[in-house]
Protein backbone atom coordinates (compact mmCIF):
# COMPACT_ATOMS: atom_id res chain seq x y z
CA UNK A 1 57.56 -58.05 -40.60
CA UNK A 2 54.54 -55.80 -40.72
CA UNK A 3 55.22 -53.62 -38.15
CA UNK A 4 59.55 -53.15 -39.91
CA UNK A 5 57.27 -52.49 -43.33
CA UNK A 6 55.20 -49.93 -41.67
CA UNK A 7 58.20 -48.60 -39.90
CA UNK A 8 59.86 -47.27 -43.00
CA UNK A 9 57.25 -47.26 -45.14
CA UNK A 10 57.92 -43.56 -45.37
CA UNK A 11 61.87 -44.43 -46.52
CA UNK A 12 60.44 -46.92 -48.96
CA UNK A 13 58.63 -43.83 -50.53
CA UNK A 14 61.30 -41.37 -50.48
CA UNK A 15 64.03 -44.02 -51.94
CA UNK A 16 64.00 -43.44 -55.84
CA UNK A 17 64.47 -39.69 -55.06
CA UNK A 18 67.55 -40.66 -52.76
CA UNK A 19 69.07 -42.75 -55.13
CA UNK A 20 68.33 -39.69 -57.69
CA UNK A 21 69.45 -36.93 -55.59
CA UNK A 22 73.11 -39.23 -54.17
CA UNK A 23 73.49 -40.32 -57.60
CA UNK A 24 72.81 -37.11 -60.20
CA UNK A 25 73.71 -34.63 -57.85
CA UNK A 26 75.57 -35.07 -54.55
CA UNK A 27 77.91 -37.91 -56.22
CA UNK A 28 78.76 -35.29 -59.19
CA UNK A 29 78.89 -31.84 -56.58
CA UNK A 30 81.34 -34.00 -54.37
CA UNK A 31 83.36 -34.95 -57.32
CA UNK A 32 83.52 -32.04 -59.22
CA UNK A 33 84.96 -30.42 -56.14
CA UNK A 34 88.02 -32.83 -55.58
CA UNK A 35 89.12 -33.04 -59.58
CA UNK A 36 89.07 -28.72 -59.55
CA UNK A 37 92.82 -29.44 -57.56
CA UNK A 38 93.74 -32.16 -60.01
CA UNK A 39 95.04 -32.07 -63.89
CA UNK A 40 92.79 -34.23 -65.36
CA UNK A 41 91.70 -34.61 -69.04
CA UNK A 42 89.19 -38.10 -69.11
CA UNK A 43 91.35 -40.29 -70.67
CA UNK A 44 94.19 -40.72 -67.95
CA UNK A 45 94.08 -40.76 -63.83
CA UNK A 46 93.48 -37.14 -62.08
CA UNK A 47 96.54 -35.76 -61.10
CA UNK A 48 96.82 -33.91 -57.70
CA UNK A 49 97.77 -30.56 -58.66
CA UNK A 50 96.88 -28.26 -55.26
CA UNK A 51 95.10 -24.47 -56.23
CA UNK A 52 97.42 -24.50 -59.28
CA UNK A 53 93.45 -24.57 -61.72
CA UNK A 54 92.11 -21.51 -59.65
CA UNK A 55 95.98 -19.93 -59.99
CA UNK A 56 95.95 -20.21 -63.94
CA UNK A 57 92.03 -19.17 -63.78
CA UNK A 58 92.44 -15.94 -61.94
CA UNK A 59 95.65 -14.79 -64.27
CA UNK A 60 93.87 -15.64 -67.31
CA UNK A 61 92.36 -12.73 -69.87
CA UNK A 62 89.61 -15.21 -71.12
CA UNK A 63 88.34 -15.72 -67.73
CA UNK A 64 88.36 -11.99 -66.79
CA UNK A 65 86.47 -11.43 -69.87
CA UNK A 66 84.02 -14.14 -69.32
CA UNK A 67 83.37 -12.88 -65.93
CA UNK A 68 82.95 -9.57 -66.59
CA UNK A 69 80.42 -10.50 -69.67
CA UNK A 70 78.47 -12.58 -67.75
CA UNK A 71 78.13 -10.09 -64.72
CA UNK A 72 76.76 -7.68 -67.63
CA UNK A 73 74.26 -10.46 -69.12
CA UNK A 74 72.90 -10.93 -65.86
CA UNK A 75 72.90 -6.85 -65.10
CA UNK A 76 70.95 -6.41 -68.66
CA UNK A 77 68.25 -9.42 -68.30
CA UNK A 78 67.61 -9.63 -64.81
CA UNK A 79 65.81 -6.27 -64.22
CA UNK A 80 64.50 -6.16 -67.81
CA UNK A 81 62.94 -9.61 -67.59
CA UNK A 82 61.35 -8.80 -64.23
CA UNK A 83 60.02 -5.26 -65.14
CA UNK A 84 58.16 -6.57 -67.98
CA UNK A 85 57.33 -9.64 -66.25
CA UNK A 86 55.27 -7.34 -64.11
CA UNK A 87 54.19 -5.18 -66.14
CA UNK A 88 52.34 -7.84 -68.55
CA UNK A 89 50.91 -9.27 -65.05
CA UNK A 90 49.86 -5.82 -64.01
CA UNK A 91 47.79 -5.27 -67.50
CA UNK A 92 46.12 -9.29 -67.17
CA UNK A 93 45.34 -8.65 -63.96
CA UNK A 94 42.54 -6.39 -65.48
CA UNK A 95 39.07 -8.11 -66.27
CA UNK A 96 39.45 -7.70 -70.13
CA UNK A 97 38.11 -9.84 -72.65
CA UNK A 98 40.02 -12.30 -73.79
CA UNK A 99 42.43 -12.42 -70.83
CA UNK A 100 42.71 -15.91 -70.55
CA UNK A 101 44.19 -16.35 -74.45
CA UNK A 102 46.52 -13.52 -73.58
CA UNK A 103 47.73 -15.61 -70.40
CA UNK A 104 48.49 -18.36 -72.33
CA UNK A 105 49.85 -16.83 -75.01
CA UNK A 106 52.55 -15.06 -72.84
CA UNK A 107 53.58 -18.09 -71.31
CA UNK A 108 54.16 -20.08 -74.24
CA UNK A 109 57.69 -18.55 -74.34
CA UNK A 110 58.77 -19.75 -71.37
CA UNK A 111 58.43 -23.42 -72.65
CA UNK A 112 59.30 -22.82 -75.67
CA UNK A 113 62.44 -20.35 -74.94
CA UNK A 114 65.14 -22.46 -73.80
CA UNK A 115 64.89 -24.65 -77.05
CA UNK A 116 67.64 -25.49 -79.21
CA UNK A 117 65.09 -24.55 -82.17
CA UNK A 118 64.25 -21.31 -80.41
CA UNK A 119 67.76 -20.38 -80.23
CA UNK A 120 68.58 -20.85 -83.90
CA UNK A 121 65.33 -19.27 -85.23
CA UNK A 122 66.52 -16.42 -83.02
CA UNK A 123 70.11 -16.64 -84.81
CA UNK A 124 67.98 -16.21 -87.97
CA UNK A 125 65.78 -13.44 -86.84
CA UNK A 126 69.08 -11.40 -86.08
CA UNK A 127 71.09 -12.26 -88.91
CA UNK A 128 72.41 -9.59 -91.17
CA UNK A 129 69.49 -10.47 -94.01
CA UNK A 130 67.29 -11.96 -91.20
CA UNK A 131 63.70 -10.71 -90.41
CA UNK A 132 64.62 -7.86 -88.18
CA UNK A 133 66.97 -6.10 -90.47
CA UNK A 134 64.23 -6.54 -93.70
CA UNK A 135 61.60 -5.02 -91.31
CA UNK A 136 64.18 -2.11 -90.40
CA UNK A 137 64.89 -1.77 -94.08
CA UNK A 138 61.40 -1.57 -94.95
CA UNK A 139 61.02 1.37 -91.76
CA UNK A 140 64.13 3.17 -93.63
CA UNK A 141 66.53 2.48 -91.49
CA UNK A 142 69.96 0.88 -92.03
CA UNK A 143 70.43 -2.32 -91.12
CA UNK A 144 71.94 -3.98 -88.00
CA UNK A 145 74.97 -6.27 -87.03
CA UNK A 146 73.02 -7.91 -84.30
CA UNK A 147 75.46 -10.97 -84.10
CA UNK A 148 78.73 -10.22 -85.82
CA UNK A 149 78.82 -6.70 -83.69
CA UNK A 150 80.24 -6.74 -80.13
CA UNK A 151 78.05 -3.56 -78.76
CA UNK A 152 75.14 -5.35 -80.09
CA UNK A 153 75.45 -9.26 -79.91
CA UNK A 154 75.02 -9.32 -75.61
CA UNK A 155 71.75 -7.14 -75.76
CA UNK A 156 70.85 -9.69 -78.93
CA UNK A 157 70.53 -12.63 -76.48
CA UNK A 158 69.80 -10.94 -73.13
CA UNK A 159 66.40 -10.08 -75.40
CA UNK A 160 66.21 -13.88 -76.06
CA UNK A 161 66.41 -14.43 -71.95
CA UNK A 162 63.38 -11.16 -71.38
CA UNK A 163 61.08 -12.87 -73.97
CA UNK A 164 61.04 -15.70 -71.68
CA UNK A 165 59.30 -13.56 -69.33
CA UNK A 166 55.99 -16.22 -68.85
CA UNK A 167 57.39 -17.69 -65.65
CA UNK A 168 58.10 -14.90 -63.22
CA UNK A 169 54.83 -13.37 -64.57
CA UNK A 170 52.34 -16.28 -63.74
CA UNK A 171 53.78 -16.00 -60.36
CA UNK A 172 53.31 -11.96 -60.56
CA UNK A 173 49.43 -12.47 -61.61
CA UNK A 174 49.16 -14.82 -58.37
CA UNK A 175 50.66 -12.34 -56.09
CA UNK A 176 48.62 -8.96 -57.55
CA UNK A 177 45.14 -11.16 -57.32
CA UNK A 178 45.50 -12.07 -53.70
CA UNK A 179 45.91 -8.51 -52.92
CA UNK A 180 42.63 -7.46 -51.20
CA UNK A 181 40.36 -4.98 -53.48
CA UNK A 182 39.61 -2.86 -50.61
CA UNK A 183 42.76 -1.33 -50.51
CA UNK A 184 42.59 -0.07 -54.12
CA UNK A 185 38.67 0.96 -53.31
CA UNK A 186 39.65 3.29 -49.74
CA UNK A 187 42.93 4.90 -52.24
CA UNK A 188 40.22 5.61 -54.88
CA UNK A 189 38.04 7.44 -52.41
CA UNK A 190 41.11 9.50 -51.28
CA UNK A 191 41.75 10.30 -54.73
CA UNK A 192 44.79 8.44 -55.56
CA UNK A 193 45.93 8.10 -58.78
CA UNK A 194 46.61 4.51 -60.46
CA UNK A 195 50.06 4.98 -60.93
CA UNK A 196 50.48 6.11 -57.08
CA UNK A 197 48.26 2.96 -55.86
CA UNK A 198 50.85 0.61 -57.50
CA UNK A 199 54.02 2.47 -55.82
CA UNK A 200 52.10 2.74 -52.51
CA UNK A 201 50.06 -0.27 -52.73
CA UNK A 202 50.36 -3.11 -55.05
CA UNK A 203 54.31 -2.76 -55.16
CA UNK A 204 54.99 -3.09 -51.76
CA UNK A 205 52.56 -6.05 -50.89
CA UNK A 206 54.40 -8.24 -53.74
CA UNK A 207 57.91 -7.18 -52.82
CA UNK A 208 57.92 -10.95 -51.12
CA UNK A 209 57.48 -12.36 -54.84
CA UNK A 210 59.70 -9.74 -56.32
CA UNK A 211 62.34 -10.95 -53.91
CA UNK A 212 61.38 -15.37 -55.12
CA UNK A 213 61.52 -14.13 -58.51
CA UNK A 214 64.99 -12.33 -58.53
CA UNK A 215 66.72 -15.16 -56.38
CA UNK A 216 65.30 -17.49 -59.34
CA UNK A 217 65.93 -15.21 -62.20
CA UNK A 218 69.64 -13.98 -60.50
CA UNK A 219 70.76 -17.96 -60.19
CA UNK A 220 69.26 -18.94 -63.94
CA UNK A 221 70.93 -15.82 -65.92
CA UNK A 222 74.22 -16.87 -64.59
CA UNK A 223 74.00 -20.29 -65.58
CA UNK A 224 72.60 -18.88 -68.81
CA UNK A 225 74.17 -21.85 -71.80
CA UNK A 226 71.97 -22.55 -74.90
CA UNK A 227 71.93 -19.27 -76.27
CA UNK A 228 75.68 -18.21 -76.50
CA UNK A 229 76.53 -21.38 -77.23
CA UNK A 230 73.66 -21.69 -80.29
CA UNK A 231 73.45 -17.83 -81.74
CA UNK A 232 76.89 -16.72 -81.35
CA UNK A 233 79.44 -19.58 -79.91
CA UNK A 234 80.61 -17.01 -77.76
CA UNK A 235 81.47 -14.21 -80.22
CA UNK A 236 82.40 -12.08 -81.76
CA UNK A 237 85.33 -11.29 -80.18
CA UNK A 238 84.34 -13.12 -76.98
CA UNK A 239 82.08 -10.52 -76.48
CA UNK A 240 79.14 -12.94 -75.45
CA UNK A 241 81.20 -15.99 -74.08
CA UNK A 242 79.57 -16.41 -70.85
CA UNK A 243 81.00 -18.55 -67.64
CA UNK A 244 79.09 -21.25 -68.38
CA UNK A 245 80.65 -21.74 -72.35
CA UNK A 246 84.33 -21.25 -71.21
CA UNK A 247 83.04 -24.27 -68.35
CA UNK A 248 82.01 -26.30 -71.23
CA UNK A 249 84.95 -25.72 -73.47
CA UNK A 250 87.20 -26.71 -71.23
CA UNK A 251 85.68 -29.83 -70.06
CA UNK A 252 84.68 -31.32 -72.93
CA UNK A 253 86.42 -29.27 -75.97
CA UNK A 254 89.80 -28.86 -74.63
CA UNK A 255 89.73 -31.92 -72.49
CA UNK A 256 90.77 -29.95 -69.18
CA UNK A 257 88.18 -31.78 -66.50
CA UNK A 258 90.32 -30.32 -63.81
CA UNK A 259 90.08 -26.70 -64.82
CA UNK A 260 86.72 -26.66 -65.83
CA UNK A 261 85.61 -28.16 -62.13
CA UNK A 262 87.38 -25.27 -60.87
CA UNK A 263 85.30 -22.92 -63.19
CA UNK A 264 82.28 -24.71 -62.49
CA UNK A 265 83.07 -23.86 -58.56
CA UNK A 266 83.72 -20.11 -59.14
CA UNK A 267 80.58 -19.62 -60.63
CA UNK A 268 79.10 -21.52 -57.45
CA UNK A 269 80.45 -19.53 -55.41
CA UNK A 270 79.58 -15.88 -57.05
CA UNK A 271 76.07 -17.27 -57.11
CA UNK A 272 75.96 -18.08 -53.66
CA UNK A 273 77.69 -14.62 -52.89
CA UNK A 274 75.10 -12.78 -54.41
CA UNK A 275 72.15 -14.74 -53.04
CA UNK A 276 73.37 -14.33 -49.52
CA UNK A 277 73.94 -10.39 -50.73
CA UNK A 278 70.31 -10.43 -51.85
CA UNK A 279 68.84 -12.31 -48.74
CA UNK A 280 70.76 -9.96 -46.48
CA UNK A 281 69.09 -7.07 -48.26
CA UNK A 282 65.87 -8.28 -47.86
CA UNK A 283 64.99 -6.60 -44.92
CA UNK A 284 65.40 -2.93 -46.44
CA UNK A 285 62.89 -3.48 -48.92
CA UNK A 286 60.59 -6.85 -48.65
CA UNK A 287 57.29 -5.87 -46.33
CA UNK A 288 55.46 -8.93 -45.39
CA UNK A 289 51.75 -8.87 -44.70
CA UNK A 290 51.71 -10.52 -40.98
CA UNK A 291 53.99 -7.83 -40.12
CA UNK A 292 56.80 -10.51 -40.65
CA UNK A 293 59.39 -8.28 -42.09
CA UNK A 294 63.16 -9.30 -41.39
């Protein structure tokens, strides 16, 4: 009995996250899959209905504009949120005093970003008599429609998604102090300029993190949920109604299970599209440092 115990002791271990992983996330993924060909709205049995959900989904306006606002909203906050990402990194990556406060205090938005309160003091911030406008006011200028205009409303929250910028820039400090001070020292003695030591040196020995950082940014900004659905419910004039709000609407608003599985598996599959795009990429422009480059 000893010897079985010691066997799969190891399985024993592993078992809670196997129940987890069958029951929160393969049971659902498998599931989700089979009711996008059915008609099904939770109250009565699925209905086999073939491709007819990804037939309606493809000839429908809303989902043509949902797609093409959410390909925008990940355009707009993906390379903002990573630029300034590494540019805060680049500045604490100096010995100032102080730095560790300023750390901390730059990551604090990460936790705190994806919030329900976050999201509505945003909704305040922007309103038409909210904080931003009174400041802009008080500057001279006129104020703003950040939320009830449709030019306006997407950059509103893709700024909510940049100021969350703590993550990718914790991992953007670790890269830039494991790069070895020599380098910088031999440039200096060449006389190199600091702006030309970061495109000739620092930038290309992170490009490895760059590349983590925009496969995790890339996959979060498209399932991007509490902020369109918090600060603007997906107005005005559907002008912020992401992928991942029509998904919800339609599963658990308007009932249609069915439909919004097949949503749910379009999105999949664009993320999945442009993660293998990104990974075949890779080799143009990520340089390992044991020469490892693909």
């Amino acid at each position: 009995m000893t010897k079985l115990l010691k066997k799969y002791e190891g399985m024993l271990y592993i078992t809670p996250w196997l129940i987890g992983i069958i029951v929160f996330t393969a049971f659902p993924f498998i599931t989700s899959f089979v009711l996008s060909f059915t008609n099904y709205n939770l109250m009565s049995a699925p209905k086999f209905i073939g491709l007819q959900n990804y037939i309606t989904m493809f000839r429908s306006p809303d989902f043509r504009k949902a797609f093409g606002v959410t390909f925008r909203y990940v355009a707009i906050t993906v390379p903002l949120k990573l630029a300034f990402a590494l540019f805060i990194a680049y500045i604490l990556n100096f010995k100032i005093k102080g730095v560790n406060f300023f750390r901390t205090a730059y990551y604090l938005p990460s936790i705190l970003g994806g919030s329900v309160a976050i999201s509505i003091l945003w909704r305040f911030l922007f309103a038409d008599t909210g904080l931003i406008n009174i400041f802009l006011g008080f500057l001279g200028f006129q104020s703003i429609s950040w939320l009830g205009n449709p030019t306006y409303a997407i950059f509103t929250l893709s700024l909510l998604r940049v100021w969350q910028f703590g993550s990718p820039m914790v991992i953007f400090l670790a890269a830039l102090k494991n790069i070895p001070e020599s380098l910088y020292e031999a440039a200096k003695i060449d006389g190199a300029s600091k702006v030309s030591m970061f495109f000739k040196i620092t930038l290309p020995l992170i490009t490895p993190v760059v590349f983590f950082n925009f496969i995790m940014q890339l996959i979060q900004a498209f399932q991007e949920f509490n902020a369109p659905y918090i600060i603007t419910g997906g107005g005005p004039l559907k002008s912020t109604y992401l992928l991942p709000l029509m998904i919800y609407d339609n599963s658990f608003k308007y009932f249609k299970m069915g439909y919004g599985s097949a949503l749910s598996w379009f999105l999949f599959v664009v993320i999945m599209i442009f993660t293998a795009i990104t990974f075949r990429s890779e080799k143009y422009w990520v340089h390992y440092s044991d020469g490892g480059d693909e």
